[in-house]
C-alpha atoms as a PDB file:
ATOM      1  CA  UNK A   1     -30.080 -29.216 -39.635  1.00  0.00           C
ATOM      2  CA  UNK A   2     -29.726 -25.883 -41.539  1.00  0.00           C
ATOM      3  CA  UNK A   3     -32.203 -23.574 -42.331  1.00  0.00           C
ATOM      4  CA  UNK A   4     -31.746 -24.552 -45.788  1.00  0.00           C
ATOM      5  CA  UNK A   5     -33.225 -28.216 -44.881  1.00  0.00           C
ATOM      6  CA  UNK A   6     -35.917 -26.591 -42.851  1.00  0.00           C
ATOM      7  CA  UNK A   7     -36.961 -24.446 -45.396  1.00  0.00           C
ATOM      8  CA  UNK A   8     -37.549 -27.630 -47.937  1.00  0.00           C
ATOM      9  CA  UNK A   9     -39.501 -29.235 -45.304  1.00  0.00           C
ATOM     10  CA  UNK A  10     -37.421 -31.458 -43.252  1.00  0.00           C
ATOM     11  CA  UNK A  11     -38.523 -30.812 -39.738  1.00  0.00           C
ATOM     12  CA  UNK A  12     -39.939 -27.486 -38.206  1.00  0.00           C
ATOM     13  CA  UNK A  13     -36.997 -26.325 -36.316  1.00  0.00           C
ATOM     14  CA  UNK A  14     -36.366 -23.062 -37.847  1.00  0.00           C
ATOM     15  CA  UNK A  15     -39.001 -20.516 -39.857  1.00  0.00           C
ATOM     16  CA  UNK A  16     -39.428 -21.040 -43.664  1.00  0.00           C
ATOM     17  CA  UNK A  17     -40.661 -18.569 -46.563  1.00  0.00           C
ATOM     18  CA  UNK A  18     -44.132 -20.090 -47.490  1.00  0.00           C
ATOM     19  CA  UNK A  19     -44.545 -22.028 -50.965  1.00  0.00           C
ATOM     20  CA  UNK A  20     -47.864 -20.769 -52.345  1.00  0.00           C
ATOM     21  CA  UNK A  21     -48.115 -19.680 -55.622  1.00  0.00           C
ATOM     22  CA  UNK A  22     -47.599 -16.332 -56.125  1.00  0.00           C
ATOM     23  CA  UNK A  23     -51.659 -16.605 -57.811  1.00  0.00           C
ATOM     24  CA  UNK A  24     -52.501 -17.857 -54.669  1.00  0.00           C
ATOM     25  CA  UNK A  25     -50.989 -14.757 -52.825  1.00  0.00           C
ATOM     26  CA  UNK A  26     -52.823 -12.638 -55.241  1.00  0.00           C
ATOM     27  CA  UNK A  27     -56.029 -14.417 -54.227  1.00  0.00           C
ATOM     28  CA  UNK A  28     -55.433 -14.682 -50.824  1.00  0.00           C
ATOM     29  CA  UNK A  29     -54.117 -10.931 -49.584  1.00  0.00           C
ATOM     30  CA  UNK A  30     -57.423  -9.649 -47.814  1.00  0.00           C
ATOM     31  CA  UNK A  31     -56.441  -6.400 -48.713  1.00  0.00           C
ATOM     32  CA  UNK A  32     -55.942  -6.830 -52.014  1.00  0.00           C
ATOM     33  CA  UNK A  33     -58.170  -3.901 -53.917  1.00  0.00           C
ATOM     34  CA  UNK A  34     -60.973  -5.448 -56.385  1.00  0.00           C
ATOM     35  CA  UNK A  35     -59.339  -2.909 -59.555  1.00  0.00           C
ATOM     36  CA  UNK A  36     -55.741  -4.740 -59.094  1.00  0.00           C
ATOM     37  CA  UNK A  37     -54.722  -6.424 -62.022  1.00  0.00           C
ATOM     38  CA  UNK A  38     -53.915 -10.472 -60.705  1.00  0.00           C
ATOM     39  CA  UNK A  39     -50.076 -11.668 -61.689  1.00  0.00           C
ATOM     40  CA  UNK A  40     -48.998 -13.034 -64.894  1.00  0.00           C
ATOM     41  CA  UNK A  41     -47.953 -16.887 -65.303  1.00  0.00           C
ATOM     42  CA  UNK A  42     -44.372 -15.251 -66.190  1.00  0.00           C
ATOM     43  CA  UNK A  43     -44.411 -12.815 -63.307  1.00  0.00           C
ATOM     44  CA  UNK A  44     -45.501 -15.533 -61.138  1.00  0.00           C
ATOM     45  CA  UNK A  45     -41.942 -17.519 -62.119  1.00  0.00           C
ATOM     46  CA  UNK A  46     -40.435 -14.708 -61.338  1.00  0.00           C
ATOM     47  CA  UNK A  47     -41.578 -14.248 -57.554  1.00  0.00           C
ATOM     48  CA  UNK A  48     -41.217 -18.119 -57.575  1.00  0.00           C
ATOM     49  CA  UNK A  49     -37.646 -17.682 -58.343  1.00  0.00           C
ATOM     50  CA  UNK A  50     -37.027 -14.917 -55.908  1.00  0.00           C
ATOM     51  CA  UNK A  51     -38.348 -17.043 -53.484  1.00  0.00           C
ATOM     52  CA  UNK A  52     -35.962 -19.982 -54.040  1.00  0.00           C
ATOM     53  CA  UNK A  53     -32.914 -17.297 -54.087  1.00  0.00           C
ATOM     54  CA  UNK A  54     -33.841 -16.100 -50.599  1.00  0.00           C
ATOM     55  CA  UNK A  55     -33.992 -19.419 -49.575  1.00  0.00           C
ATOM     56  CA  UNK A  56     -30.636 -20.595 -50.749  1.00  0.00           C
ATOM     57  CA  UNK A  57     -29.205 -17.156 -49.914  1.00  0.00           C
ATOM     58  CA  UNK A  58     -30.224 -18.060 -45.846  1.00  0.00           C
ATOM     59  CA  UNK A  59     -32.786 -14.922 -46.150  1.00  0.00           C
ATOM     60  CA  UNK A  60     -35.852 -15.607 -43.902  1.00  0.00           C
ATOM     61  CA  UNK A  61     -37.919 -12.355 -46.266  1.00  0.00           C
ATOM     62  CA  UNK A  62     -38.139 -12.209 -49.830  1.00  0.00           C
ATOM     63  CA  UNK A  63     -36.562  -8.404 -50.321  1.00  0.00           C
ATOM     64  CA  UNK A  64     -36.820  -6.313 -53.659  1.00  0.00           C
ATOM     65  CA  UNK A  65     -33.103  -7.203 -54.406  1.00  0.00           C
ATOM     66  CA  UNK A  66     -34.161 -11.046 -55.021  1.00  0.00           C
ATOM     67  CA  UNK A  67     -37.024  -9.748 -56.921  1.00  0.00           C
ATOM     68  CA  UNK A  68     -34.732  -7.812 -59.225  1.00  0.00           C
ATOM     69  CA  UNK A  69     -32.791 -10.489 -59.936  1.00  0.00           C
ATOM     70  CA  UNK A  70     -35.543 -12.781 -60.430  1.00  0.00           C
ATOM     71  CA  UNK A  71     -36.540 -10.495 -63.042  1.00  0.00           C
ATOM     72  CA  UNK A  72     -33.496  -9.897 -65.353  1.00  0.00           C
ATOM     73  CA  UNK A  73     -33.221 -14.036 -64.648  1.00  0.00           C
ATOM     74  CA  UNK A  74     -36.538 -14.334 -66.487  1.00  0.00           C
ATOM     75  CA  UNK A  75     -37.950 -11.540 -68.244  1.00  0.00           C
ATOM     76  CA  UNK A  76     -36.236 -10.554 -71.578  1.00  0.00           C
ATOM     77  CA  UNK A  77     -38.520  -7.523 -71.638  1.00  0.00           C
ATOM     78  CA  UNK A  78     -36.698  -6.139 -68.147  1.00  0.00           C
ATOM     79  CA  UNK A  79     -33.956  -7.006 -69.003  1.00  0.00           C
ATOM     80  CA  UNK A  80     -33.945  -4.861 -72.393  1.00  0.00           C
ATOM     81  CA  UNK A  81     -34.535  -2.124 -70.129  1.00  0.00           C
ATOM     82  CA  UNK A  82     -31.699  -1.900 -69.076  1.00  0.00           C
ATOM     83  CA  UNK A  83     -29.524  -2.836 -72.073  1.00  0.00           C
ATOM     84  CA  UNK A  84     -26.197  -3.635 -73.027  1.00  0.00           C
ATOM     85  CA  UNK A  85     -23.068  -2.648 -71.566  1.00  0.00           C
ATOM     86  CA  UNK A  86     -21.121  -2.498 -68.803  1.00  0.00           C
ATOM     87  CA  UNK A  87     -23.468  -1.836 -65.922  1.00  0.00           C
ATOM     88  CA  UNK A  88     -25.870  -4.790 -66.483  1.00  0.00           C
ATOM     89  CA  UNK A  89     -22.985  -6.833 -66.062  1.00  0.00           C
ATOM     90  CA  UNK A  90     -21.904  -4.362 -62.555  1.00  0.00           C
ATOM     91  CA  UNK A  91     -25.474  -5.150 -61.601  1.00  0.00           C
ATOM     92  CA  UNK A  92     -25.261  -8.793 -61.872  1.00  0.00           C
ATOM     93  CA  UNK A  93     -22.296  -9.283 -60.209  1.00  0.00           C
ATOM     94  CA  UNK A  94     -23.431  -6.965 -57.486  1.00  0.00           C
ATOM     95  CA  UNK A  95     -26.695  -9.118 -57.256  1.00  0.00           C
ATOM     96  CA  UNK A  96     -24.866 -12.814 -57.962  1.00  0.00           C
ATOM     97  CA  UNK A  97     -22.630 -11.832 -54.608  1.00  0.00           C
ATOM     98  CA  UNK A  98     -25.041 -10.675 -52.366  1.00  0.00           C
ATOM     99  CA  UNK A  99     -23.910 -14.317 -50.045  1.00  0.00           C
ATOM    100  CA  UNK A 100     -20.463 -13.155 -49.700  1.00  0.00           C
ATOM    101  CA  UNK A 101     -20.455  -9.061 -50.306  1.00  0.00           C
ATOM    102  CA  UNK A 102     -22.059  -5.912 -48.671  1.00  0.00           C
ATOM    103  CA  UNK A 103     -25.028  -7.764 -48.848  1.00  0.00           C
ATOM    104  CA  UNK A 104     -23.730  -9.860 -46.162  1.00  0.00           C
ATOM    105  CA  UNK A 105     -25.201  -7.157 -43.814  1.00  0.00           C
ATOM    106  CA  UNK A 106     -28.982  -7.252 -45.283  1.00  0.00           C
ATOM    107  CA  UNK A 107     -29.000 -10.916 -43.106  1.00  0.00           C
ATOM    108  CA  UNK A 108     -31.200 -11.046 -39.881  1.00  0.00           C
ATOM    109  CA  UNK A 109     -32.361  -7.426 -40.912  1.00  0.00           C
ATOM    110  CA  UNK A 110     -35.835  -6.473 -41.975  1.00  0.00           C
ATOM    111  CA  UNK A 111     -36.275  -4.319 -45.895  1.00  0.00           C
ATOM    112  CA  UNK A 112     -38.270  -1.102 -44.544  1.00  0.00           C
ATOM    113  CA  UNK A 113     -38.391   2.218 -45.120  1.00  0.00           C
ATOM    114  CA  UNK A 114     -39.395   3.472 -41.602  1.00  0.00           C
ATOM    115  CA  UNK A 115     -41.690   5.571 -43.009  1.00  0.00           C
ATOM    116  CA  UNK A 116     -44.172   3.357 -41.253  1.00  0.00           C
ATOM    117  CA  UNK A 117     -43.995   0.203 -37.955  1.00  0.00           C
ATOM    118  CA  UNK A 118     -42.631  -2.902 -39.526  1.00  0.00           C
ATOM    119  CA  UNK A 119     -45.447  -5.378 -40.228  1.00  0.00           C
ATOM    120  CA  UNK A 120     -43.877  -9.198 -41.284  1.00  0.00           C
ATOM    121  CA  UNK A 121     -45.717 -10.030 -44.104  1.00  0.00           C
ATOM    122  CA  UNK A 122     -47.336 -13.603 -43.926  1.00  0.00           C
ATOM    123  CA  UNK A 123     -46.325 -14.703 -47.172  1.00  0.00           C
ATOM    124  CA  UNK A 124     -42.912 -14.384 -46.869  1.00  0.00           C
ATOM    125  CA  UNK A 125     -42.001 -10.977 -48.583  1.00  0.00           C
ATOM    126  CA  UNK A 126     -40.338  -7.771 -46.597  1.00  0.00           C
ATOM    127  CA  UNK A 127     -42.446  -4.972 -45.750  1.00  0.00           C
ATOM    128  CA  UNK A 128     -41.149  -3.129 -49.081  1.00  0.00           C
ATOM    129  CA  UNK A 129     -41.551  -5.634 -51.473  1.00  0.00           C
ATOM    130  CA  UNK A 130     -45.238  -6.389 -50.187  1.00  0.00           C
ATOM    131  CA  UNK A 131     -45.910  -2.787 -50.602  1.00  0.00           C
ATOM    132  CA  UNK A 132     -44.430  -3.010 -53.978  1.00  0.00           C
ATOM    133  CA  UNK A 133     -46.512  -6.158 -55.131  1.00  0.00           C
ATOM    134  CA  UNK A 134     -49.426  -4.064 -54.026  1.00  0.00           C
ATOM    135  CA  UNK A 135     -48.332  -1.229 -56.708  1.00  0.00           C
ATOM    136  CA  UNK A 136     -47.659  -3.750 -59.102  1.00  0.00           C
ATOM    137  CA  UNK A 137     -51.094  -5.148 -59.295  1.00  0.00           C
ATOM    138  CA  UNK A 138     -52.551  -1.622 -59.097  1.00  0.00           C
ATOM    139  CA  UNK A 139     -49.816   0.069 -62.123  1.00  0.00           C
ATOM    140  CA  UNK A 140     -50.895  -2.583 -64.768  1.00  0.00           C
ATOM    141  CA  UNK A 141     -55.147  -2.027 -63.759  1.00  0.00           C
ATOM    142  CA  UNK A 142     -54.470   1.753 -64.188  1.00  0.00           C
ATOM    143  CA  UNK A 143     -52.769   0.902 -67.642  1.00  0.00           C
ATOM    144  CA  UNK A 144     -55.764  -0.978 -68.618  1.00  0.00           C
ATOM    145  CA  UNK A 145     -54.272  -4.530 -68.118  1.00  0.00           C
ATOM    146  CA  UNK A 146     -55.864  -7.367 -66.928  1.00  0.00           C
ATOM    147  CA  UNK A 147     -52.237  -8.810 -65.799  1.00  0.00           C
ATOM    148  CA  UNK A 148     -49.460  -7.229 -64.004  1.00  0.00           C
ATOM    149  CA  UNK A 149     -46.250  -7.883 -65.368  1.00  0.00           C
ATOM    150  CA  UNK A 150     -42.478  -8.285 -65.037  1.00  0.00           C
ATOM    151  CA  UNK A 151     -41.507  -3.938 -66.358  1.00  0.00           C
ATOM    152  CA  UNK A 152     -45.086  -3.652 -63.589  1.00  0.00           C
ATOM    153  CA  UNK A 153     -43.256  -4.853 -60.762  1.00  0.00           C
ATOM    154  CA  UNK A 154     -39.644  -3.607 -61.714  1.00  0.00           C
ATOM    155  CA  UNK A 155     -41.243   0.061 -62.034  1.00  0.00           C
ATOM    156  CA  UNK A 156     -42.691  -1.011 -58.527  1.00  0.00           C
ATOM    157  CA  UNK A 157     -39.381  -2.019 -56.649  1.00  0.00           C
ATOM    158  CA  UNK A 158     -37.426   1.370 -57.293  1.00  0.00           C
ATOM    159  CA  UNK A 159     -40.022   3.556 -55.968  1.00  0.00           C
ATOM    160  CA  UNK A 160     -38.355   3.524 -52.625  1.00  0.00           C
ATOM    161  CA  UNK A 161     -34.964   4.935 -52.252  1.00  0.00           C
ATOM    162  CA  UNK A 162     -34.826   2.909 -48.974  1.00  0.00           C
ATOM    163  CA  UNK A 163     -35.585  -0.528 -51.100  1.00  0.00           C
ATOM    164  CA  UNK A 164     -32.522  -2.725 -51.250  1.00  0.00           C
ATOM    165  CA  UNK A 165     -33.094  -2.829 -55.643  1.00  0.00           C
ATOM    166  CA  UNK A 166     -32.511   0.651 -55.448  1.00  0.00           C
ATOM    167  CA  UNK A 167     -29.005  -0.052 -53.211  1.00  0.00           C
ATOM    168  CA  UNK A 168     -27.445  -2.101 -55.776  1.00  0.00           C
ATOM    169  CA  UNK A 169     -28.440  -0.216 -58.673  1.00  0.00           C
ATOM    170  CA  UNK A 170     -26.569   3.286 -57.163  1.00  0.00           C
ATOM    171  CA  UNK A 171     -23.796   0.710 -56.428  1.00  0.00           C
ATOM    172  CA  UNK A 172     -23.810  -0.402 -60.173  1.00  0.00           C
ATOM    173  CA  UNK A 173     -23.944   3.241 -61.382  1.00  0.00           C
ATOM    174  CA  UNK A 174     -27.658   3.208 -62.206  1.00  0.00           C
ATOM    175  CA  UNK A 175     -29.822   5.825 -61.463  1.00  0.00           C
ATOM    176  CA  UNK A 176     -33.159   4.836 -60.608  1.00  0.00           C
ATOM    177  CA  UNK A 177     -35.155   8.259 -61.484  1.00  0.00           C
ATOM    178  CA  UNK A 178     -33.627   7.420 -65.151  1.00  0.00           C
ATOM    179  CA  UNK A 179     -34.825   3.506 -65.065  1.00  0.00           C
ATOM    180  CA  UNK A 180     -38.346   4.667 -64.075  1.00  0.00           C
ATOM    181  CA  UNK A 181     -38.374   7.587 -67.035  1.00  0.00           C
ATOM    182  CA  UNK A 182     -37.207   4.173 -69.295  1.00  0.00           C
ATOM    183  CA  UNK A 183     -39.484   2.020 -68.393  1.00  0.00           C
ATOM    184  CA  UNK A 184     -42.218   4.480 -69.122  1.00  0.00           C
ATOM    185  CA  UNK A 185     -40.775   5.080 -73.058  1.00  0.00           C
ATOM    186  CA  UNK A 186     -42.658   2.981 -75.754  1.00  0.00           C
ATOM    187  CA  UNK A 187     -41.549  -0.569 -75.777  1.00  0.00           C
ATOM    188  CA  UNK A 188     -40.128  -0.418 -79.474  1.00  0.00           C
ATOM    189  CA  UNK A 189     -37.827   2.136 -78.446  1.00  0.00           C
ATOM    190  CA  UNK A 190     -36.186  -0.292 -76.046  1.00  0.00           C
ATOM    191  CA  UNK A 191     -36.294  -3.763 -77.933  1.00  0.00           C
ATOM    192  CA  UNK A 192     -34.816  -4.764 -81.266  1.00  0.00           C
ATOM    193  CA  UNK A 193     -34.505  -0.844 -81.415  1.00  0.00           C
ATOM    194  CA  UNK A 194     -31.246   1.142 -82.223  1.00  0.00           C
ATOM    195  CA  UNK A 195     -31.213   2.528 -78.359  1.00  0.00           C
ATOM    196  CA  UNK A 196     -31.185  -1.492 -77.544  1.00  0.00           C
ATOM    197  CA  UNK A 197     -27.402  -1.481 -77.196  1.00  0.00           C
ATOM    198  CA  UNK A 198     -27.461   1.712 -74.797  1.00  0.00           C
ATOM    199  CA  UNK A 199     -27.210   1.813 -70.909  1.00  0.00           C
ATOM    200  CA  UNK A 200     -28.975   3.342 -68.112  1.00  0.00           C
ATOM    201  CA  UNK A 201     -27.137   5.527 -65.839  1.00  0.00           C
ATOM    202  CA  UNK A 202     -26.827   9.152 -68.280  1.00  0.00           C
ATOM    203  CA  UNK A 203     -24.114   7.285 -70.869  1.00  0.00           C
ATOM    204  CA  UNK A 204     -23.836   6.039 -73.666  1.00  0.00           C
ATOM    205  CA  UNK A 205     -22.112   2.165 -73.774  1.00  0.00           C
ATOM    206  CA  UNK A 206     -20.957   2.710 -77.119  1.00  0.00           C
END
């Protein structure tokens, strides 16, 4: 049986990323701060998503990797972030070939940046992309939001130089500091704008 089959729920033989809803997470952390803003439906898809990846990638942790990709998968307002050109499409591949690429290497590892000892997270996400769930919540209550959402959590997942999003965006030629400066700009400046065709990594596509 592979882990694959045991993650779907036929038989108990191997360890499986648990299927609550990412609301239920939310609800269910006990450390979760009372001022933290609770997920949106979308964002919820999107940790749903990464989820499913990790599963059919043969992951046993949901890492900040398969929540980027979840995320330009399903959110047209990340995605925009980013832009046209050719290192969305770098980042993609990169992402798409985790299964038979460098990522190859992330398997039977733990996402950590050894700052602090490695706690498994219960709900199946790696020590770095539980901390950065908890700075989603808390980036969209300091904005004044009742809901954290998809640019929340992307903003959230290259904090860490040691996270594995931040990896495969310096592999794609995208500088993180510059993403986090872009996410911060005023959303019509980034979608349906004239900047909308532009790249982030210090370069113009055009």
């Amino acid at each position: 049986m592979t882990w694959l089959e045991a993650a779907d729920g036929v038989g108990d033989v191997q360890p499986r990323i648990p299927r609550q809803s990412a609301q239920e997470q939310d609800c269910r952390r006990p450390d979760a701060a009372a001022d933290a803003a609770r997920l949106s439906d979308e964002l919820a898809a999107v940790i749903a998503g990464a989820r499913r990846r990790a599963v059919r990638d043969g992951d046993r942790q949901i890492d900040t990797a398969h929540l980027l990709h979840s995320l330009l998968e399903r959110d047209p307002d990340v995605y925009a972030v980013f832009g046209d050109g050719p290192q969305i499409a770098r980042l993609l591949g990169y992402l798409v070939q985790r299964t038979i690429g460098y990522g190859l290497r992330w398997q039977g590892a733990v996402e950590d940046s050894g700052a602090v000892p490695v706690v498994l997270d219960g709900e199946g996400l790696s020590p770095l992309a539980a901390t950065a769930m908890e700075h989603t919540r808390r980036r969209a209550a300091l904005r004044g939001d009742t809901q954290a959402r998809g640019v929340d959590l992307l903003a959230a997942i290259v904090t860490d130089p040691q996270a594995r999003a931040v990896e495969v965006l310096a592999r794609a030629g995208i500088d993180a500091n510059a993403l986090r400066v872009r996410i911060d700009e005023p959303r019509d400046e980034y979608v349906g704008g004239d900047r909308r065709d532009d790249y982030v990594g210090g370069d113009s596509a055009r």
